[in-house]
PDB file of N, CA and C in Angstrom:
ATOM      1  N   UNK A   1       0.999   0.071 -23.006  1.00  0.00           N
ATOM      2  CA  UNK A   1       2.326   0.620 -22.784  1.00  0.00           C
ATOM      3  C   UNK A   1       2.287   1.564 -21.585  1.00  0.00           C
ATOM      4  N   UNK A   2       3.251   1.185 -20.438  1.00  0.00           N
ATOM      5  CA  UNK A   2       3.112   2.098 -19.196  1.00  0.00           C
ATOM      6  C   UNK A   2       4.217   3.023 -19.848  1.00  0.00           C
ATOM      7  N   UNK A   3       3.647   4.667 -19.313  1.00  0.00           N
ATOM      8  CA  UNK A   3       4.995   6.031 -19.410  1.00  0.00           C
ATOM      9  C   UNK A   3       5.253   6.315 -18.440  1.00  0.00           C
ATOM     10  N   UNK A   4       6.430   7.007 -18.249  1.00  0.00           N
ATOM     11  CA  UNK A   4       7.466   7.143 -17.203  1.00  0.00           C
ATOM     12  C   UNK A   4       6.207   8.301 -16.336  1.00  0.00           C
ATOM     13  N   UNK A   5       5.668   8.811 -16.761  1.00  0.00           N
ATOM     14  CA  UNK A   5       4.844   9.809 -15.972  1.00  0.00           C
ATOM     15  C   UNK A   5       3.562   8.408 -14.950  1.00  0.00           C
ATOM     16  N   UNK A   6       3.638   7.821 -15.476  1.00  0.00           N
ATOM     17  CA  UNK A   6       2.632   6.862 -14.890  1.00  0.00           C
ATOM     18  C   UNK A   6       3.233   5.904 -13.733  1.00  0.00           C
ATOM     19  N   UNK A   7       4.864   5.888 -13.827  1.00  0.00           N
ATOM     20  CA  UNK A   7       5.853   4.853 -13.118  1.00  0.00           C
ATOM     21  C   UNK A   7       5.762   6.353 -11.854  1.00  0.00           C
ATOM     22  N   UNK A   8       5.892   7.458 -12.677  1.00  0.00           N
ATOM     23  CA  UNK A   8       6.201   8.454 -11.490  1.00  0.00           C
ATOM     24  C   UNK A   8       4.914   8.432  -9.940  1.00  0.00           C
ATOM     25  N   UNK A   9       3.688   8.374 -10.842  1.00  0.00           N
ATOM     26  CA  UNK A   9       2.640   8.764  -9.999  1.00  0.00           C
ATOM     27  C   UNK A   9       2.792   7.685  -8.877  1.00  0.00           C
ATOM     28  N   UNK A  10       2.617   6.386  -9.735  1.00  0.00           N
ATOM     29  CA  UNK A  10       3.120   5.245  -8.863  1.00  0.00           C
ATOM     30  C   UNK A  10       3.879   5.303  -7.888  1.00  0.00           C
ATOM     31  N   UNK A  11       5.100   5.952  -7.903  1.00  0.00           N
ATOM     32  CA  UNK A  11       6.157   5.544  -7.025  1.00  0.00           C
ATOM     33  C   UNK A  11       5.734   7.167  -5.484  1.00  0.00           C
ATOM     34  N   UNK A  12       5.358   8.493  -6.077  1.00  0.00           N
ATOM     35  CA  UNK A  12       4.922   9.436  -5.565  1.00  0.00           C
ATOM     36  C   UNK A  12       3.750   8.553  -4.375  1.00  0.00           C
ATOM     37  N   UNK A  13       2.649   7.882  -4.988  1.00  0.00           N
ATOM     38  CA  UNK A  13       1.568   7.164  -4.125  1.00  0.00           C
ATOM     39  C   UNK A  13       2.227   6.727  -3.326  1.00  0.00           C
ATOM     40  N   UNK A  14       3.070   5.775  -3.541  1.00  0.00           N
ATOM     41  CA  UNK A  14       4.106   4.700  -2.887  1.00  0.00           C
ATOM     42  C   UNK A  14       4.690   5.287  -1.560  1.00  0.00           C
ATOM     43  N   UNK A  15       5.149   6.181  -1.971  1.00  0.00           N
ATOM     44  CA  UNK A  15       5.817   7.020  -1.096  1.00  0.00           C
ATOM     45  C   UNK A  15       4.982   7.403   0.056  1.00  0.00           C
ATOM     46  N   UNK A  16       4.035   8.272  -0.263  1.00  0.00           N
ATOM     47  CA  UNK A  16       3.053   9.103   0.524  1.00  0.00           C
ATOM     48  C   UNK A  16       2.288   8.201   1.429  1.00  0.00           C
ATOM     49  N   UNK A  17       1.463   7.019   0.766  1.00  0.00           N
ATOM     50  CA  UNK A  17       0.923   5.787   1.370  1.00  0.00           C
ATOM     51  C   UNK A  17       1.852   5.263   2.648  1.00  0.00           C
ATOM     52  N   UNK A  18       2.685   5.152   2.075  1.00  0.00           N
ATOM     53  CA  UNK A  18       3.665   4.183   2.913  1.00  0.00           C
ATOM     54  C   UNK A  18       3.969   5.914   4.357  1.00  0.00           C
ATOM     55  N   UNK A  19       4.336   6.633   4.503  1.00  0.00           N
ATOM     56  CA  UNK A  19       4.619   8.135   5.173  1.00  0.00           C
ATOM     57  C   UNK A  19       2.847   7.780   6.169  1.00  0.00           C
ATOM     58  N   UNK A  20       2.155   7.297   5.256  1.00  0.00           N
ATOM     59  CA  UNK A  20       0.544   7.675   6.378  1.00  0.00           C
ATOM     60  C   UNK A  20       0.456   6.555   6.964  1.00  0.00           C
ATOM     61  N   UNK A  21       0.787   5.167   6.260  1.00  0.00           N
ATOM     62  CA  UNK A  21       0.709   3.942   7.344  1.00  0.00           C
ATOM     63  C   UNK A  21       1.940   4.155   8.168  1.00  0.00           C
ATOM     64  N   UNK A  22       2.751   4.807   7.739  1.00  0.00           N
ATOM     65  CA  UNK A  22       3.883   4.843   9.452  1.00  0.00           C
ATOM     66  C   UNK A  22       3.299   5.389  10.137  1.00  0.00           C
ATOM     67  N   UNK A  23       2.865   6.888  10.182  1.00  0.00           N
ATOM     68  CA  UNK A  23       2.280   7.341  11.198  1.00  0.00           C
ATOM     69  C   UNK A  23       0.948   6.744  11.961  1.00  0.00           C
ATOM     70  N   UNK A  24       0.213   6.605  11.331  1.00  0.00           N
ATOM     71  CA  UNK A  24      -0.900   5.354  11.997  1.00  0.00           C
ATOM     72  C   UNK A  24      -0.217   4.148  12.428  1.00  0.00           C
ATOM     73  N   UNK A  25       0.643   3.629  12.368  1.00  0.00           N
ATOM     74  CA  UNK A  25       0.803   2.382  12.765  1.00  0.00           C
ATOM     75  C   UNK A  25       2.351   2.847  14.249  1.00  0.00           C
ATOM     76  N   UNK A  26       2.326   3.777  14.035  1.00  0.00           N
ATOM     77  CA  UNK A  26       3.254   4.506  14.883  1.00  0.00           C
ATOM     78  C   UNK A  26       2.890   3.885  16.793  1.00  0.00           C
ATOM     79  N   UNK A  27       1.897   3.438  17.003  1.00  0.00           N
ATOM     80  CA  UNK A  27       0.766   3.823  18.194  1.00  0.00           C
ATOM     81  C   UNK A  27       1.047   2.322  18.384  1.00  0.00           C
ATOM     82  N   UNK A  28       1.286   1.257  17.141  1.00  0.00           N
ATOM     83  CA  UNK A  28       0.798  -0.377  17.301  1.00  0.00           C
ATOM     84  C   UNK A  28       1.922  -0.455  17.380  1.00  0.00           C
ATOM     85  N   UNK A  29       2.458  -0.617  18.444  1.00  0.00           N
ATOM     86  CA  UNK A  29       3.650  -1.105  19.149  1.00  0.00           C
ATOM     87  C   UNK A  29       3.992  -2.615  18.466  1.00  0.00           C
ATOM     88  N   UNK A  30       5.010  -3.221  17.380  1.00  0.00           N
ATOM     89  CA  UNK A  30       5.228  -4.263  17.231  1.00  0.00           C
ATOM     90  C   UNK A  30       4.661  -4.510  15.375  1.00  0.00           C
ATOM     91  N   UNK A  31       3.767  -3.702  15.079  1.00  0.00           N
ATOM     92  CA  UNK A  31       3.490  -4.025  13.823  1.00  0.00           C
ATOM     93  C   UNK A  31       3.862  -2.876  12.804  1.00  0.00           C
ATOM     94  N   UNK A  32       4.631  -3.534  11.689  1.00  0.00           N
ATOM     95  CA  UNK A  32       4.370  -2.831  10.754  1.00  0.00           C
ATOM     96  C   UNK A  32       3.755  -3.024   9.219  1.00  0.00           C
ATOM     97  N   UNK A  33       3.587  -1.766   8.669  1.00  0.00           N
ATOM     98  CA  UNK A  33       2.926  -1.799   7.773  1.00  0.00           C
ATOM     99  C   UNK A  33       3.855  -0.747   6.398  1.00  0.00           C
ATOM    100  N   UNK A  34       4.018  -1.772   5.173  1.00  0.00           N
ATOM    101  CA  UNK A  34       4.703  -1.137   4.099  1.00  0.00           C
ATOM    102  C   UNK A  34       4.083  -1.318   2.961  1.00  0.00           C
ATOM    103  N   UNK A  35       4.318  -0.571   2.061  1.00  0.00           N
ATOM    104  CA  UNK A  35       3.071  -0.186   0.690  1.00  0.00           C
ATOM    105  C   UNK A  35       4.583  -1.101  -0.333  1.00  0.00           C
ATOM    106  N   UNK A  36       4.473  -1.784  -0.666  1.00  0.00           N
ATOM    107  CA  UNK A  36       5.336  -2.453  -1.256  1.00  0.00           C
ATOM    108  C   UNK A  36       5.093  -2.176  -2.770  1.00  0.00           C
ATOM    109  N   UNK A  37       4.305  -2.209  -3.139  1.00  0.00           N
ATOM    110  CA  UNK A  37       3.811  -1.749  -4.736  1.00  0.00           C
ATOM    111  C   UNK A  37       2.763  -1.365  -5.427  1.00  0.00           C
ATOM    112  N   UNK A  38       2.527  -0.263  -6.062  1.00  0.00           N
ATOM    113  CA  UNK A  38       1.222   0.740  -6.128  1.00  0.00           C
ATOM    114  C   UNK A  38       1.445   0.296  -7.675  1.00  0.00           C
ATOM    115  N   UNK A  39       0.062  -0.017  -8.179  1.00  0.00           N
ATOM    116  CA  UNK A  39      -0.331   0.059  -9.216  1.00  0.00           C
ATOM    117  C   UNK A  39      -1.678   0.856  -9.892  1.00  0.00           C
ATOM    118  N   UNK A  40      -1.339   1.507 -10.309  1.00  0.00           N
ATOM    119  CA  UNK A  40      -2.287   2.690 -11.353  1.00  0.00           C
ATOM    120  C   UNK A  40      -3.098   2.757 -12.410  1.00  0.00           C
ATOM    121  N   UNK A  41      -4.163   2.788 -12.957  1.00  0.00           N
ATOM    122  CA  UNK A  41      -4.726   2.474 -14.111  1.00  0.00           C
ATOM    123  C   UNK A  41      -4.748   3.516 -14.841  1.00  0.00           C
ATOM    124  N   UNK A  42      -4.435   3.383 -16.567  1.00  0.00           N
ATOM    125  CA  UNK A  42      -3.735   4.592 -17.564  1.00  0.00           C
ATOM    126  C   UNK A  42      -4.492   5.861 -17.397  1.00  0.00           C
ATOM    127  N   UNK A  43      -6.019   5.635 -17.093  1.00  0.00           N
ATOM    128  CA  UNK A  43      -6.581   6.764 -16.768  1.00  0.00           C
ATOM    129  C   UNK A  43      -6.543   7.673 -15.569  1.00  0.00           C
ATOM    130  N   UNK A  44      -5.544   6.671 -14.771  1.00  0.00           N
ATOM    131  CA  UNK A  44      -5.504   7.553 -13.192  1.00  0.00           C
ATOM    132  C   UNK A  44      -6.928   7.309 -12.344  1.00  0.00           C
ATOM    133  N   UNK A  45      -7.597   6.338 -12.381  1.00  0.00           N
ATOM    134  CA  UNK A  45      -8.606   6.656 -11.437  1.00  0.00           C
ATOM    135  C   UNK A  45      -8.672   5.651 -10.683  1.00  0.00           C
ATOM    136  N   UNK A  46      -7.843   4.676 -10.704  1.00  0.00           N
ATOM    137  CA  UNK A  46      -7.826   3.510 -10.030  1.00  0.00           C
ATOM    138  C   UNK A  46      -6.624   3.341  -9.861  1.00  0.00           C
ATOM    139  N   UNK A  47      -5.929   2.697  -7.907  1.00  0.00           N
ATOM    140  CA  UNK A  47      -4.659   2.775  -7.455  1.00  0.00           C
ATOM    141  C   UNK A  47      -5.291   1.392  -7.062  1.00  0.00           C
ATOM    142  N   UNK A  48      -4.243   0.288  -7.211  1.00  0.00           N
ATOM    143  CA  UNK A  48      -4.185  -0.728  -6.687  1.00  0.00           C
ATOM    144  C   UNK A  48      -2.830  -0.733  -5.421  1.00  0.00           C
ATOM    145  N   UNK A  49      -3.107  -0.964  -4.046  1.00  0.00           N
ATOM    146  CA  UNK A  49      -1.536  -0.961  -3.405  1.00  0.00           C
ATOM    147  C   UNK A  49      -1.759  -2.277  -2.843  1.00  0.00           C
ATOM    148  N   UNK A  50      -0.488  -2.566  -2.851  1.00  0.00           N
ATOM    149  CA  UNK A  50       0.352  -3.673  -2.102  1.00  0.00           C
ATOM    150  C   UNK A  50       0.344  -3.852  -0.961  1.00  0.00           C
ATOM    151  N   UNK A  51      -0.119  -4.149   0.730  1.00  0.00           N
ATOM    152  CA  UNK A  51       0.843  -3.987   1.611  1.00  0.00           C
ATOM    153  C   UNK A  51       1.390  -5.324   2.080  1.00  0.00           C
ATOM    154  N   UNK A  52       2.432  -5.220   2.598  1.00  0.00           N
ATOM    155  CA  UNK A  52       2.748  -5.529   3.346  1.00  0.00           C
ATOM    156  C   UNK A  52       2.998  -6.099   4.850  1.00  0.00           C
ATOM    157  N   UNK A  53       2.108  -6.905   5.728  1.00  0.00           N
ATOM    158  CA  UNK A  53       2.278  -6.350   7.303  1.00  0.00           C
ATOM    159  C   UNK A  53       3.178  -7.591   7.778  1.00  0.00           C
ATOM    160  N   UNK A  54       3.398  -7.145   9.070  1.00  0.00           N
ATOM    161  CA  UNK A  54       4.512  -7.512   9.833  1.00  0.00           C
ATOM    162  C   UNK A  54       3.857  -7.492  11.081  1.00  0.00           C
ATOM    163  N   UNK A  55       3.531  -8.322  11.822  1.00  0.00           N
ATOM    164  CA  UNK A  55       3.561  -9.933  11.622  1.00  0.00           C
ATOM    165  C   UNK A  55       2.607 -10.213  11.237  1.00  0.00           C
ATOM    166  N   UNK A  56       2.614 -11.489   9.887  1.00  0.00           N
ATOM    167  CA  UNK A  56       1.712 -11.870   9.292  1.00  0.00           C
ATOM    168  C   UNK A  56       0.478 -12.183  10.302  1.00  0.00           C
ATOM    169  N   UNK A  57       0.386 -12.555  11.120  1.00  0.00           N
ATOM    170  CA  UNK A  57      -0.649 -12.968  11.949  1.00  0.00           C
ATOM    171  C   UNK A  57      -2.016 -11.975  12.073  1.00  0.00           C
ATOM    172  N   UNK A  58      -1.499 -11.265  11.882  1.00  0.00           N
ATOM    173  CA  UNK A  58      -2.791  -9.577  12.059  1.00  0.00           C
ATOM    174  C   UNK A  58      -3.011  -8.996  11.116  1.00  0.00           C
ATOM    175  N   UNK A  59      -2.275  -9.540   9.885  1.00  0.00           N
ATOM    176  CA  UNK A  59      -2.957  -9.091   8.651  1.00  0.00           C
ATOM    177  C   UNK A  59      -3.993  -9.080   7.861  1.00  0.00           C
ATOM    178  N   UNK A  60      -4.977  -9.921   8.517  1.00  0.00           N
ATOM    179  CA  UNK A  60      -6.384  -9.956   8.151  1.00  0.00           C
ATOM    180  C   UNK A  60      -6.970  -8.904   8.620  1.00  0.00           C
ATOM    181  N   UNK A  61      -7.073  -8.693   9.959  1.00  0.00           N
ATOM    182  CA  UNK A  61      -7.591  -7.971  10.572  1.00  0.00           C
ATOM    183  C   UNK A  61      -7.077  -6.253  10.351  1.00  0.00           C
ATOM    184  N   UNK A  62      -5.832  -6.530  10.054  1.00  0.00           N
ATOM    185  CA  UNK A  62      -5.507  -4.765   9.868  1.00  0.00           C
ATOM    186  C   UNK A  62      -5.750  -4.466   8.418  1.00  0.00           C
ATOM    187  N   UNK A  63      -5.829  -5.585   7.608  1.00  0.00           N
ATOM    188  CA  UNK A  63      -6.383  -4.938   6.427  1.00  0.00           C
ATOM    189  C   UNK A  63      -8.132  -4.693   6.397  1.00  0.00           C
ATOM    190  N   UNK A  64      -8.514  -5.248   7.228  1.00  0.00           N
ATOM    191  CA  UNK A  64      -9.917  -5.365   6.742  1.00  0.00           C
ATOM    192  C   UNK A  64     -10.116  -3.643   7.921  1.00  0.00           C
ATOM    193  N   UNK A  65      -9.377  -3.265   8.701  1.00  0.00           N
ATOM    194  CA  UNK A  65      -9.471  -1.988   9.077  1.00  0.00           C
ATOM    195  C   UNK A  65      -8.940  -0.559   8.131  1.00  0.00           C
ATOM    196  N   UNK A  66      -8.193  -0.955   6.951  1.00  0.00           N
ATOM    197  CA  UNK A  66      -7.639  -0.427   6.635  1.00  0.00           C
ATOM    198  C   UNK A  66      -8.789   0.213   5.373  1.00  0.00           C
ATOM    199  N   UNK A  67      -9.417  -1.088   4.829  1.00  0.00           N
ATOM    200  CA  UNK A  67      -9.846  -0.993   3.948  1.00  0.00           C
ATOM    201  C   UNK A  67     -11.482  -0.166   4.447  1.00  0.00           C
ATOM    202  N   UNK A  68     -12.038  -0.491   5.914  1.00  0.00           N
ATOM    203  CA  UNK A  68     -13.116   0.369   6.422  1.00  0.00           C
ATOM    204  C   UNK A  68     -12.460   1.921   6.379  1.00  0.00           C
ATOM    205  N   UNK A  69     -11.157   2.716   6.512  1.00  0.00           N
ATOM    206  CA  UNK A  69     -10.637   4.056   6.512  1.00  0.00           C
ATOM    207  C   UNK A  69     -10.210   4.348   5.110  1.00  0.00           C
ATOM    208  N   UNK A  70     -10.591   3.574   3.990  1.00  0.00           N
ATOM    209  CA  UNK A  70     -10.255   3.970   2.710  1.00  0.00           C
ATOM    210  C   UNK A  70     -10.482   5.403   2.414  1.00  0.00           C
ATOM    211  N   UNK A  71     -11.418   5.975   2.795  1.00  0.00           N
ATOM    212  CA  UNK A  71     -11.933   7.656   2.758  1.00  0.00           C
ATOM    213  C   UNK A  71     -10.893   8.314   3.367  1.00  0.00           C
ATOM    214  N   UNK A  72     -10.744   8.137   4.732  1.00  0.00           N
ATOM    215  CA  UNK A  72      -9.978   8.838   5.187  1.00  0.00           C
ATOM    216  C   UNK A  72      -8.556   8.781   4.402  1.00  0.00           C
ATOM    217  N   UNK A  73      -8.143   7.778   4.324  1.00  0.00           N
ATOM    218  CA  UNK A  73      -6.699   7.656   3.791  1.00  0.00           C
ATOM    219  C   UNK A  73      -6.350   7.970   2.331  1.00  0.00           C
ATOM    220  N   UNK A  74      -7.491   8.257   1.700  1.00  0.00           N
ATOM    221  CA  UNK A  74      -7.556   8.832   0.283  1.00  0.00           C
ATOM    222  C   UNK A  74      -7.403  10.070   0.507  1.00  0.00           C
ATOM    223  N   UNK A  75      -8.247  10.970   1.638  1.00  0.00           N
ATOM    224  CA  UNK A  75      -8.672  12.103   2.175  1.00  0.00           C
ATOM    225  C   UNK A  75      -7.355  12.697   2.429  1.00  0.00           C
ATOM    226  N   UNK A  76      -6.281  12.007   3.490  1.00  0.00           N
ATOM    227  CA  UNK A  76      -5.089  12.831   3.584  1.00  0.00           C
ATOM    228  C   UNK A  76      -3.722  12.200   2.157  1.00  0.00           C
ATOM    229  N   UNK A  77      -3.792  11.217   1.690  1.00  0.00           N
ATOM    230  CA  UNK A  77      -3.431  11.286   0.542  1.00  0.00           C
ATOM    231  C   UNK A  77      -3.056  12.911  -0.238  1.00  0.00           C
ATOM    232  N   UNK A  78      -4.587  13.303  -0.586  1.00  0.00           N
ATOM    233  CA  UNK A  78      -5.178  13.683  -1.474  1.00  0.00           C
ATOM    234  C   UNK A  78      -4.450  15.361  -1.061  1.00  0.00           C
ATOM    235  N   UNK A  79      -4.625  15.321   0.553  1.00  0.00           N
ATOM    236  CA  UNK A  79      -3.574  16.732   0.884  1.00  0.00           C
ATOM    237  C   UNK A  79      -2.342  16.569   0.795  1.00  0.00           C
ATOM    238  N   UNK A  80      -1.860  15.319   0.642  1.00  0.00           N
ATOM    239  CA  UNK A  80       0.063  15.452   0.549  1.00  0.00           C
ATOM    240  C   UNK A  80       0.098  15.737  -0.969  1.00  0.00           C
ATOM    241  N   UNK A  81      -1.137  15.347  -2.125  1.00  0.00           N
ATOM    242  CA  UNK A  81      -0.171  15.120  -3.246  1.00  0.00           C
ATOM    243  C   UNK A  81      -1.073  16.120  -4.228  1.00  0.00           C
ATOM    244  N   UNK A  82      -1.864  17.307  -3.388  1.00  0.00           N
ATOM    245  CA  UNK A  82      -2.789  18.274  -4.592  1.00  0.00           C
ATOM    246  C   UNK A  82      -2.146  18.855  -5.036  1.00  0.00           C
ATOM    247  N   UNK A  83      -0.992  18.826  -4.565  1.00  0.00           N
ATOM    248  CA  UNK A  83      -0.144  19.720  -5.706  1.00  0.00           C
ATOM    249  C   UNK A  83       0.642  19.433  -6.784  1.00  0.00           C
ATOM    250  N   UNK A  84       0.530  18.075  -7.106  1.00  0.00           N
ATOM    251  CA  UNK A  84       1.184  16.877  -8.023  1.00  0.00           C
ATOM    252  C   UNK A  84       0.458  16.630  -8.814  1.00  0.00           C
ATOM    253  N   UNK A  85      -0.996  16.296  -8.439  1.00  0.00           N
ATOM    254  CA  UNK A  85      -1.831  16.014  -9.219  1.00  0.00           C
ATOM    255  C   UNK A  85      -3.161  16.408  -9.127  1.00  0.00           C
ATOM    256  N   UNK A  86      -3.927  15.924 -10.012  1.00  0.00           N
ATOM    257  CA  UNK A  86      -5.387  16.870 -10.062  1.00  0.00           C
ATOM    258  C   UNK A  86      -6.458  15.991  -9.560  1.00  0.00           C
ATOM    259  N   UNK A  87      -6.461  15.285  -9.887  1.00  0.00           N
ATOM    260  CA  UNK A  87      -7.459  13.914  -9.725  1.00  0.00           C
ATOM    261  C   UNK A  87      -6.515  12.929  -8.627  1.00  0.00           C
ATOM    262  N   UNK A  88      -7.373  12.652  -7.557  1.00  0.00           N
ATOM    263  CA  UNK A  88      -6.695  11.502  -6.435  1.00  0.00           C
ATOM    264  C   UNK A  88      -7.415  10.767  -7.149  1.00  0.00           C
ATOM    265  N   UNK A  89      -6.375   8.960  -7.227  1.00  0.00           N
ATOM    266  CA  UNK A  89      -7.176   7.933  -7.581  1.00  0.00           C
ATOM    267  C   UNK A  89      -8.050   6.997  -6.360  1.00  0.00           C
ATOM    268  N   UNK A  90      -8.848   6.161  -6.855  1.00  0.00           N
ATOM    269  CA  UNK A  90      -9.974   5.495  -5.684  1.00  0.00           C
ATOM    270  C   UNK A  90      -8.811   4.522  -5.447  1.00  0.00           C
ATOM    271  N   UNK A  91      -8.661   4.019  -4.092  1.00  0.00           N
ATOM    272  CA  UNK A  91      -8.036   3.533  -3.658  1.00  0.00           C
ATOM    273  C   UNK A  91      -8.103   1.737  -3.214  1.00  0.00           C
ATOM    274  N   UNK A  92      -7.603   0.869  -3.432  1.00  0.00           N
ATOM    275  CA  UNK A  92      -7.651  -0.352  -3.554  1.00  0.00           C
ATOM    276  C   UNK A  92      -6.680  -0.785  -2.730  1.00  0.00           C
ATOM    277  N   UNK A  93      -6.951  -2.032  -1.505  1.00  0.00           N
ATOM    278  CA  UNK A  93      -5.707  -2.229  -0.812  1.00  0.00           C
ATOM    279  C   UNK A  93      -5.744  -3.762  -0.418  1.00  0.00           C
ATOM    280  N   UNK A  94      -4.417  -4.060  -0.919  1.00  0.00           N
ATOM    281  CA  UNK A  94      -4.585  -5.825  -0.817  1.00  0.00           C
ATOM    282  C   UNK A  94      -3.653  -6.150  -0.685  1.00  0.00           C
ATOM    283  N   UNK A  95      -3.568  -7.427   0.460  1.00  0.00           N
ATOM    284  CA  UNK A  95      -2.295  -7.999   1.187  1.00  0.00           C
ATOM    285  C   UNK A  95      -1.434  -8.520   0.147  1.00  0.00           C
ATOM    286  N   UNK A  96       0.245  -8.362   0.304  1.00  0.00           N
ATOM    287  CA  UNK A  96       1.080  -8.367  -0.442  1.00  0.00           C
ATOM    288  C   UNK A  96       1.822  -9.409   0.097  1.00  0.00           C
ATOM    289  N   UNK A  97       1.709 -10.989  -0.040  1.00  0.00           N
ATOM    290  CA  UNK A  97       1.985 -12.112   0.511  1.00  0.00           C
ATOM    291  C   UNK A  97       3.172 -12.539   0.012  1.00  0.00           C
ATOM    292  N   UNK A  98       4.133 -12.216  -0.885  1.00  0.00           N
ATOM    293  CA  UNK A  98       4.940 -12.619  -1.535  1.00  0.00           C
ATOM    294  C   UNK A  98       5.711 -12.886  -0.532  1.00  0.00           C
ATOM    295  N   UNK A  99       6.862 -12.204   0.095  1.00  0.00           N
ATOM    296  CA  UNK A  99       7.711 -12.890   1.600  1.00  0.00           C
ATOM    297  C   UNK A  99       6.750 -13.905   2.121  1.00  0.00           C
ATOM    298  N   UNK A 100       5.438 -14.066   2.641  1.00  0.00           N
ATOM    299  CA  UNK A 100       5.265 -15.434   3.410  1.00  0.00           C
ATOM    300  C   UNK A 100       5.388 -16.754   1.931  1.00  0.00           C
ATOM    301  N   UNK A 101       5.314 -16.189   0.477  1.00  0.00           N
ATOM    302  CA  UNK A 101       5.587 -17.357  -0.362  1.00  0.00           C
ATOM    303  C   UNK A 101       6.902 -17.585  -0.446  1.00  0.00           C
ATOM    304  N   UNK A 102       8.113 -16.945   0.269  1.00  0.00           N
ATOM    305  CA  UNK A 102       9.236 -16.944  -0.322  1.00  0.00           C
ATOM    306  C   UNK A 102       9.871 -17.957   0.866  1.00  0.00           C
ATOM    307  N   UNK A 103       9.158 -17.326   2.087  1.00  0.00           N
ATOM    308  CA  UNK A 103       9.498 -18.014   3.396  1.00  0.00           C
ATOM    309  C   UNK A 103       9.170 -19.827   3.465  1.00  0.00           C
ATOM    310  N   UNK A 104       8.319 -19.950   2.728  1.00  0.00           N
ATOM    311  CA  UNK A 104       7.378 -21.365   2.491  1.00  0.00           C
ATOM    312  C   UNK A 104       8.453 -22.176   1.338  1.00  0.00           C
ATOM    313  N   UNK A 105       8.654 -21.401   0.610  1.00  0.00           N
ATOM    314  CA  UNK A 105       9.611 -21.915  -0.805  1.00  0.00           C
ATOM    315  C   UNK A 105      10.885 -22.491  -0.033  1.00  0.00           C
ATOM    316  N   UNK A 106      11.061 -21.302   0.885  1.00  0.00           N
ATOM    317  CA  UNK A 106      12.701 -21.984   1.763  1.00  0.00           C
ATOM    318  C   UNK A 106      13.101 -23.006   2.187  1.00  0.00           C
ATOM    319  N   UNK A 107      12.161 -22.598   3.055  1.00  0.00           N
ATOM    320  CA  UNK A 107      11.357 -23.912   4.213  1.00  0.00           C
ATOM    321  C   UNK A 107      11.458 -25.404   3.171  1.00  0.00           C
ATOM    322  N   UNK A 108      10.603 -24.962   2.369  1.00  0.00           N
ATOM    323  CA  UNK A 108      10.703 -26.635   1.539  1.00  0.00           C
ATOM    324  C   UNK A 108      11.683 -27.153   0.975  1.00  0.00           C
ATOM    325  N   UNK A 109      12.598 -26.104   0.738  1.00  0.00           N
ATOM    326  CA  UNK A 109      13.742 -26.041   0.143  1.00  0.00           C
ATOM    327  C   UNK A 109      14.752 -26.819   0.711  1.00  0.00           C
ATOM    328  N   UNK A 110      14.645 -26.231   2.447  1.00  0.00           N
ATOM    329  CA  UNK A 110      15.434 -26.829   3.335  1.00  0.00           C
ATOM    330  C   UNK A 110      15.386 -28.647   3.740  1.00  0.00           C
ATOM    331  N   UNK A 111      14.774 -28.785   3.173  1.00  0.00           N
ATOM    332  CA  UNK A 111      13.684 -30.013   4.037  1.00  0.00           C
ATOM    333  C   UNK A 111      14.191 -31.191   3.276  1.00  0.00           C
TER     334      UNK A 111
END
């Protein structure tokens, strides 16, 4: 059973995540990057996120950079939200493909 305190932390990550990939991605003229859905484990020590990138084409590559700065990005995380919470969770980050399945569904749709 998920509690509303657990939907909260979620959506708080969500938030903050998504605030640090703008600013890093601020510089990459043409790409973006959105935290589409953070998932949490009941104990808090494990964050699964979503992203998102734009244009699919570089999403291998910017995740597999993303996922080498996991420290860091836990690291300033961890200063937007010490005052929310006590424990930062370890951080998990995996491409969120659903639009290129929706785009493919169309496509066939159309056809």
């Amino acid at each position: 059973m998920e509690s509303t305190r657990l939907h909260k932390i979620e959506r708080l990550l969500q938030k903050e995540l998504g605030d640090i990939f703008q600013k890093q991605t601020q510089a990459m003229h043409g790409v973006l990057v959105s935290v589409s859905v953070v998932r949490v484990s009941p104990d808090l020590s494990v964050a699964k996120a979503y992203l998102s990138i734009f244009p699919s084409d570089k999403s291998k590559e910017l995740i597999e950079a993303i996922r080498a700065n996991t420290k860091a990005i836990r690291y300033d995380l961890g200063q937007r939200v010490r005052t929310q919470l006590r424990k930062i969770p370890e951080l998990s980050f995996f491409i969120d493909d659903s639009l290129d399945y929706i785009e493919h569904i169309d496509k066939l749709l159309r056809q």
